[in-house]
Protein backbone atom coordinates (compact mmCIF):
# COMPACT_ATOMS: atom_id res chain seq x y z
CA UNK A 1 -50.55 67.79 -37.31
CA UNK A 2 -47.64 68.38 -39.42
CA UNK A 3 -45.29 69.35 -36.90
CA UNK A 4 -43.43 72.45 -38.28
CA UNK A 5 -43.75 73.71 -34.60
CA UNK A 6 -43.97 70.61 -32.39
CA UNK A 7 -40.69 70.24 -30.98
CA UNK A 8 -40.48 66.55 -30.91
CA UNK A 9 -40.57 66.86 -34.77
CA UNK A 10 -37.57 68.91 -34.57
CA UNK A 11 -35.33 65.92 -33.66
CA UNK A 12 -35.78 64.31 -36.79
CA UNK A 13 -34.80 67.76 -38.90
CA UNK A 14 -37.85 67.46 -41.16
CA UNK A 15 -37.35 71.03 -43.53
CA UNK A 16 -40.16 73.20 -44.51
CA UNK A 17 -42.46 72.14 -47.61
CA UNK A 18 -40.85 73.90 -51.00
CA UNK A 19 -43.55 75.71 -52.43
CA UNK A 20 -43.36 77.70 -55.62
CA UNK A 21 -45.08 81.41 -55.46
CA UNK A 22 -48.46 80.78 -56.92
CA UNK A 23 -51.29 83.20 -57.57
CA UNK A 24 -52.85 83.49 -54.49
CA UNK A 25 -56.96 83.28 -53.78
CA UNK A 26 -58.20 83.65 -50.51
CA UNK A 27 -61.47 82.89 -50.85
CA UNK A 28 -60.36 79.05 -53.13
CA UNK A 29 -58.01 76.70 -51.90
CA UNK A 30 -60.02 74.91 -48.69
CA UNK A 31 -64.07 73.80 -48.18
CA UNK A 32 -64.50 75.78 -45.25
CA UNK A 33 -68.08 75.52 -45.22
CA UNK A 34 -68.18 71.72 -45.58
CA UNK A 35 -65.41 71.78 -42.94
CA UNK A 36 -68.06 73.33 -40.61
CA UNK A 37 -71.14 70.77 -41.27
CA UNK A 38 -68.18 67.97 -40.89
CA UNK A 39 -67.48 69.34 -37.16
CA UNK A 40 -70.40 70.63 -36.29
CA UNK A 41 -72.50 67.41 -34.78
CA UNK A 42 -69.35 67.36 -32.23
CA UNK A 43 -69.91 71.05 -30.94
CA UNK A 44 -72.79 70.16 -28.46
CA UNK A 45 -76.38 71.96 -29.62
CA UNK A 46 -76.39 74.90 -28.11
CA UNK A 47 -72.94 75.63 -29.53
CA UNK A 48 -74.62 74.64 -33.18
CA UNK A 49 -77.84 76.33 -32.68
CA UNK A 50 -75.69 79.38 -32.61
CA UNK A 51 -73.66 79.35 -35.42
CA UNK A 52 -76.33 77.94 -37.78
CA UNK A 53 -78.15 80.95 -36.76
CA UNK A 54 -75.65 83.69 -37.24
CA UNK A 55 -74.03 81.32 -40.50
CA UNK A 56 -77.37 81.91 -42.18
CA UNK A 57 -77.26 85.37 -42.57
CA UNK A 58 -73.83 84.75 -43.78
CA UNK A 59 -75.36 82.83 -46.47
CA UNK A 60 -78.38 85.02 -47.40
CA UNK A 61 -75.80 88.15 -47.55
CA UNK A 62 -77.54 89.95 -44.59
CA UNK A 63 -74.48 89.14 -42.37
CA UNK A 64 -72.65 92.44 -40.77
CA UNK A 65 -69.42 93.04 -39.61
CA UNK A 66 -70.27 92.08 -36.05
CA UNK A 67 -71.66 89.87 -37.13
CA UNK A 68 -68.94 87.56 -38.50
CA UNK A 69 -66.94 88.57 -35.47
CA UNK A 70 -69.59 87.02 -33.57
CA UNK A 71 -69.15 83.38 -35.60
CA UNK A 72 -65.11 84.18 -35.46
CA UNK A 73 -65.24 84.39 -31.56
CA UNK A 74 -67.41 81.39 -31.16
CA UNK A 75 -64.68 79.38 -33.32
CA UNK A 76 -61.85 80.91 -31.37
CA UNK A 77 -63.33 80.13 -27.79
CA UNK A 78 -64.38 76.28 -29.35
CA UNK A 79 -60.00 76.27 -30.53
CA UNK A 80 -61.05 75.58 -34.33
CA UNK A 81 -59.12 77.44 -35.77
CA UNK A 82 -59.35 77.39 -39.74
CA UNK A 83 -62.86 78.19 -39.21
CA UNK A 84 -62.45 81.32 -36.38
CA UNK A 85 -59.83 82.65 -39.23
CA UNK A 86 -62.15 82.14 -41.99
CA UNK A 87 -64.86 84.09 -40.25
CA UNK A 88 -61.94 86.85 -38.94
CA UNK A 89 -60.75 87.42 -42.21
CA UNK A 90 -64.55 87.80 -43.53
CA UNK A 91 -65.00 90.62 -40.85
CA UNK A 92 -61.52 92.20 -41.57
CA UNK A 93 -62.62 92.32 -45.26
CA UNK A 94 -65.10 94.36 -43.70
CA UNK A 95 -63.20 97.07 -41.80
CA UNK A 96 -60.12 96.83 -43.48
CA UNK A 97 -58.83 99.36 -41.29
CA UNK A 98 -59.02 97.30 -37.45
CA UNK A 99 -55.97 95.78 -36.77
CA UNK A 100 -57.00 93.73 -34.05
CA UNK A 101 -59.26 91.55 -36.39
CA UNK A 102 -56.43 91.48 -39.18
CA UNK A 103 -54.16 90.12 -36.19
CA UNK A 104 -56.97 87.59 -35.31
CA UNK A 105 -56.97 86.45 -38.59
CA UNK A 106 -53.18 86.02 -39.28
CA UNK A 107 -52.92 84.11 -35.92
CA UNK A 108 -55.72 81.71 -36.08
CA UNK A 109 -54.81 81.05 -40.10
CA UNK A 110 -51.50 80.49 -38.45
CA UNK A 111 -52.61 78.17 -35.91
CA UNK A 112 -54.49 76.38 -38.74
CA UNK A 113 -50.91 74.93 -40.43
CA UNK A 114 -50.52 72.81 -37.53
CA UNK A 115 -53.97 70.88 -38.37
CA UNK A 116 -53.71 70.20 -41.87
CA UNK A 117 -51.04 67.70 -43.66
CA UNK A 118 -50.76 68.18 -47.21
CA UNK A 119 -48.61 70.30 -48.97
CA UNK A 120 -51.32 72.39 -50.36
CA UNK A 121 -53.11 73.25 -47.74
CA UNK A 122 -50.12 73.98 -45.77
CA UNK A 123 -49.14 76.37 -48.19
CA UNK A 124 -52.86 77.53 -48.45
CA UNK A 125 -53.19 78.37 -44.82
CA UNK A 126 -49.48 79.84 -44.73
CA UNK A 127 -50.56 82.14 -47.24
CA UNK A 128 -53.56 83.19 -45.56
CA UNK A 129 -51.30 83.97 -42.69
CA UNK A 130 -49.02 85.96 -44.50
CA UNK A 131 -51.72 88.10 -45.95
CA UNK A 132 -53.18 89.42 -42.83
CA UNK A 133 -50.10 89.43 -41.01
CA UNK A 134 -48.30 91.91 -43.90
CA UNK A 135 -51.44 94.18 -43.16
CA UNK A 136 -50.82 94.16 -39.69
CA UNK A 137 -47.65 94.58 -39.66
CA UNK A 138 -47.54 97.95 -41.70
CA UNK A 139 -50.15 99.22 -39.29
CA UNK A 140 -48.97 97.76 -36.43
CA UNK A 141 -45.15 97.66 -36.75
CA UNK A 142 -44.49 97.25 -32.94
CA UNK A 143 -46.92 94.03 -32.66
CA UNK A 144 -43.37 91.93 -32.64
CA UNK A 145 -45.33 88.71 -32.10
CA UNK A 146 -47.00 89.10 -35.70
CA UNK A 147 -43.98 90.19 -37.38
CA UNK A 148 -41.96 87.07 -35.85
CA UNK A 149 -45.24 84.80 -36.89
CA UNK A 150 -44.78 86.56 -40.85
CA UNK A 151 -40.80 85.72 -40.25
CA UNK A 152 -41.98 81.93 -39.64
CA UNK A 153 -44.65 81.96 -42.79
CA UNK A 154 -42.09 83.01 -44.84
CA UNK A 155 -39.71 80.10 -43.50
CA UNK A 156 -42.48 77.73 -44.34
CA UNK A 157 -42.64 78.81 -48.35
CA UNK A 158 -38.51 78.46 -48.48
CA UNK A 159 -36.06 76.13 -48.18
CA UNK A 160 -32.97 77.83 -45.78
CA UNK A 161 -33.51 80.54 -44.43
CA UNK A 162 -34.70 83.50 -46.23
CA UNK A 163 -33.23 86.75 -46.01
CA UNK A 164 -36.66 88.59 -45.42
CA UNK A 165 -37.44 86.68 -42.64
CA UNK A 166 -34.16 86.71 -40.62
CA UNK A 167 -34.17 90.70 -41.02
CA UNK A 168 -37.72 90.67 -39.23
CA UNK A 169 -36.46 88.17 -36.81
CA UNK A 170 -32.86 90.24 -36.24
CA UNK A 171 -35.50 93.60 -35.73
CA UNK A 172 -37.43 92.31 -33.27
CA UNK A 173 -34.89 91.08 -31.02
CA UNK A 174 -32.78 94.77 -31.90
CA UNK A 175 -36.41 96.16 -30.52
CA UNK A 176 -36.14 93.37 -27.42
CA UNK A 177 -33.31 91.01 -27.23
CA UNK A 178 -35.17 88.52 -25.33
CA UNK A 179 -38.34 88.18 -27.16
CA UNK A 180 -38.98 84.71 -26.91
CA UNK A 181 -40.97 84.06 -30.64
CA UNK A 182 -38.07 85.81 -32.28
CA UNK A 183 -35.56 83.86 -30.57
CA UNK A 184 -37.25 80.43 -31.19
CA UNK A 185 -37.69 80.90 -34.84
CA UNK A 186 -34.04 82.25 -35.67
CA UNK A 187 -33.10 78.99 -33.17
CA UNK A 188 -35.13 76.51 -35.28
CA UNK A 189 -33.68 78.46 -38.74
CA UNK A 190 -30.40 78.05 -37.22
CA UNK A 191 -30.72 74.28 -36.30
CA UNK A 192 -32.32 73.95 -40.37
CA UNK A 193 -29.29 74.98 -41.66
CA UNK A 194 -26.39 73.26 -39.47
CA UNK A 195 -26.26 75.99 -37.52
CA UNK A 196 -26.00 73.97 -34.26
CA UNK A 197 -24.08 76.50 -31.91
CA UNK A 198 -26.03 79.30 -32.64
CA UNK A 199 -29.04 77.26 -32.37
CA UNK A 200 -27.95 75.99 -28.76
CA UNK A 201 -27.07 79.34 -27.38
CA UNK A 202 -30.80 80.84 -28.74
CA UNK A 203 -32.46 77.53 -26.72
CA UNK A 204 -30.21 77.83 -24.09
CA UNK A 205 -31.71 81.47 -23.73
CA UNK A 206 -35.00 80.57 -24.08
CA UNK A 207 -34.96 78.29 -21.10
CA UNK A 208 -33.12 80.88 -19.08
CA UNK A 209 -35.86 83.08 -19.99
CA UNK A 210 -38.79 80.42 -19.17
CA UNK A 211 -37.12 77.69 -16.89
CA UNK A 212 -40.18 75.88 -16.25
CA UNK A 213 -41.19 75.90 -19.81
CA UNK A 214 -40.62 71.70 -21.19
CA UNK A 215 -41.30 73.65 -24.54
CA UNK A 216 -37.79 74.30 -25.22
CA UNK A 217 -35.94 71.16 -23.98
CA UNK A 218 -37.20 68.81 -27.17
CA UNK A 219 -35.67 71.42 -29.19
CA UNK A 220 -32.31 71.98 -27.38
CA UNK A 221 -31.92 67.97 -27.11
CA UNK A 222 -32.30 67.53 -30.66
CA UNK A 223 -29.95 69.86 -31.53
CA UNK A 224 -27.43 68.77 -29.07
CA UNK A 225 -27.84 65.25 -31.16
CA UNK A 226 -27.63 66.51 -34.72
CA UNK A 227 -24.63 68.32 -33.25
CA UNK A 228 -23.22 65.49 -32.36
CA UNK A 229 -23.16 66.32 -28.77
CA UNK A 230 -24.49 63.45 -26.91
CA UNK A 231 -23.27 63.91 -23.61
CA UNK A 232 -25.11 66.78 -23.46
CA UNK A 233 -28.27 65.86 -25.13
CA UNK A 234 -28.66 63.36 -22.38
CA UNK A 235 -28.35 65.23 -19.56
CA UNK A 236 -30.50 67.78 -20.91
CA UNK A 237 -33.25 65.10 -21.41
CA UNK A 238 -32.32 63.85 -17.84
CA UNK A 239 -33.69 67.49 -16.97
CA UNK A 240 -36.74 67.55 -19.12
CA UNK A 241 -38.06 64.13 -17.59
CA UNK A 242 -38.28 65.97 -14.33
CA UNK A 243 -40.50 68.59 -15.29
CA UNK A 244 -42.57 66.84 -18.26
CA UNK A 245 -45.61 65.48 -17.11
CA UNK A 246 -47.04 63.85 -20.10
CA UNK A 247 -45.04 60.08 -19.93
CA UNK A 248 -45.78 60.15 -23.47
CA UNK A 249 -43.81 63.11 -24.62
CA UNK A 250 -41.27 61.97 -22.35
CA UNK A 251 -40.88 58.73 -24.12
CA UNK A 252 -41.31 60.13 -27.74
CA UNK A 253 -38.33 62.11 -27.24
CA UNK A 254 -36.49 59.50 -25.48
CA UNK A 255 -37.18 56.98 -28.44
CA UNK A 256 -36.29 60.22 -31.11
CA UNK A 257 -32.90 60.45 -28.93
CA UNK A 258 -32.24 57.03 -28.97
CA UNK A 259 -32.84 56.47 -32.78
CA UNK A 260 -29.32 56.52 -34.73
CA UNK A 261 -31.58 56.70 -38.23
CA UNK A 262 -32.95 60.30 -37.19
């Protein structure tokens, strides 16, 4: 996981990879069909039965639309996402007019940065993302989740904040001023940048808006830290020990806060 949206990464203030704009390929860029043989001995046999089944018409080009939404559903309900957006964008190839696949797609490609590492495929997934969420965001321009989600892609491929993305961001919340996505990713732009006030007031929010969310607390202790803001930082994480569950997350961000070199 590289951590772009895990919020314990946000304490050390890792920035977004720097990626030039390259000619873009869908279909190159990632094995997704050795991916699947990789994974597939771990998906229990009924599970593989299935998709071998369905992945050999893929193969033999007798595959139909419904048919790779079949695959892409199987993937989503199994949470792999690289391949349930692989199969997604296949059937949205297809019916280049549904929006609802095109929004599969650009969420599960999405998903799909958090479990790869490298730069490349990073960028490969992001722009993945960015294609089907541009398409569903001209023919769906009140899905504000997607259009926040293309805000964040575009983060990814810049260093600072870019200007397309904030105006997205800045929409959405015009649209609904406490849409949560929107106010996260303007938050974690904010905190990028040095930003640290605006950046506490948007996590501040959030929490008002989700109380007993632990999401937010990483974020808003971090910030509190880079801000130089101790006092505060610790009796927010005083807070977030209360309703954190996982000891290990609890001491992760304890260690983070603790660490003078982050």
């Amino acid at each position: 996981m590289n951590g772009k949206n895990n919020p314990t990464a946000l304490l050390t203030d890792k920035s977004p990879v720097n990626q030039k704009n390259v000619g873009f390929d869908g279909d190159k860029g990632f094995d997704f069909l050795l991916y699947a043989n990789d994974i597939r001995p771990g998906l229990g046999k009924s599970n593989a039965d299935y998709l071998i089944a369905l992945e050999k018409k893929v193969n033999n080009g007798t595959a139909r639309a419904n048919d790779l939404l079949k695959i892409a559903y199987k993937y989503d309900s199994l949470m792999i996402p690289i391949l349930a957006g692989y199969y997604y964008r296949k059937a949205a190839l297809k019916s280049p007019d549904e929006v609802k696949i095109w929004n599969n797609t650009g969420l599960n490609f999405f998903k799909s940065i958090e479990q790869v590492s490298t730069p490349e495929y990073i960028q490969y997934f992001t722009m993945l993302a960015i294609e089907a969420y541009e398409k569903v965001k001209k023919m769906d321009p009140s899905n504000l989740d997607a259009k926040a989600n293309l805000a964040q892609c575009y983060i990814y491929t810049a260093t600072g904040m870019p200007v397309e993305a904030i105006g997205i961001l800045k929409e959405n919340l015009q649209v609904n001023p406490d849409h949560k996505l929107s106010l996260l990713y303007l938050a974690m732009g904010d905190k990028r940048i040095g930003q640290y006030d605006k950046a506490i007031d948007r996590f501040k929010r959030l929490i008002e808006l989700d109380p007993g969310n632990v999401y937010y607390y990483p974020y808003l202790i971090g910030t509190y830290k880079d801000a130089g803001k101790l006092n505060e930082a610790t009796s927010t994480f005083e807070k977030y020990k209360k309703l954190e569950k996982d000891p290990e997350f609890v001491s992760r961000v304890e260690a983070l806060l603790h660490d003078n070199n982050k």
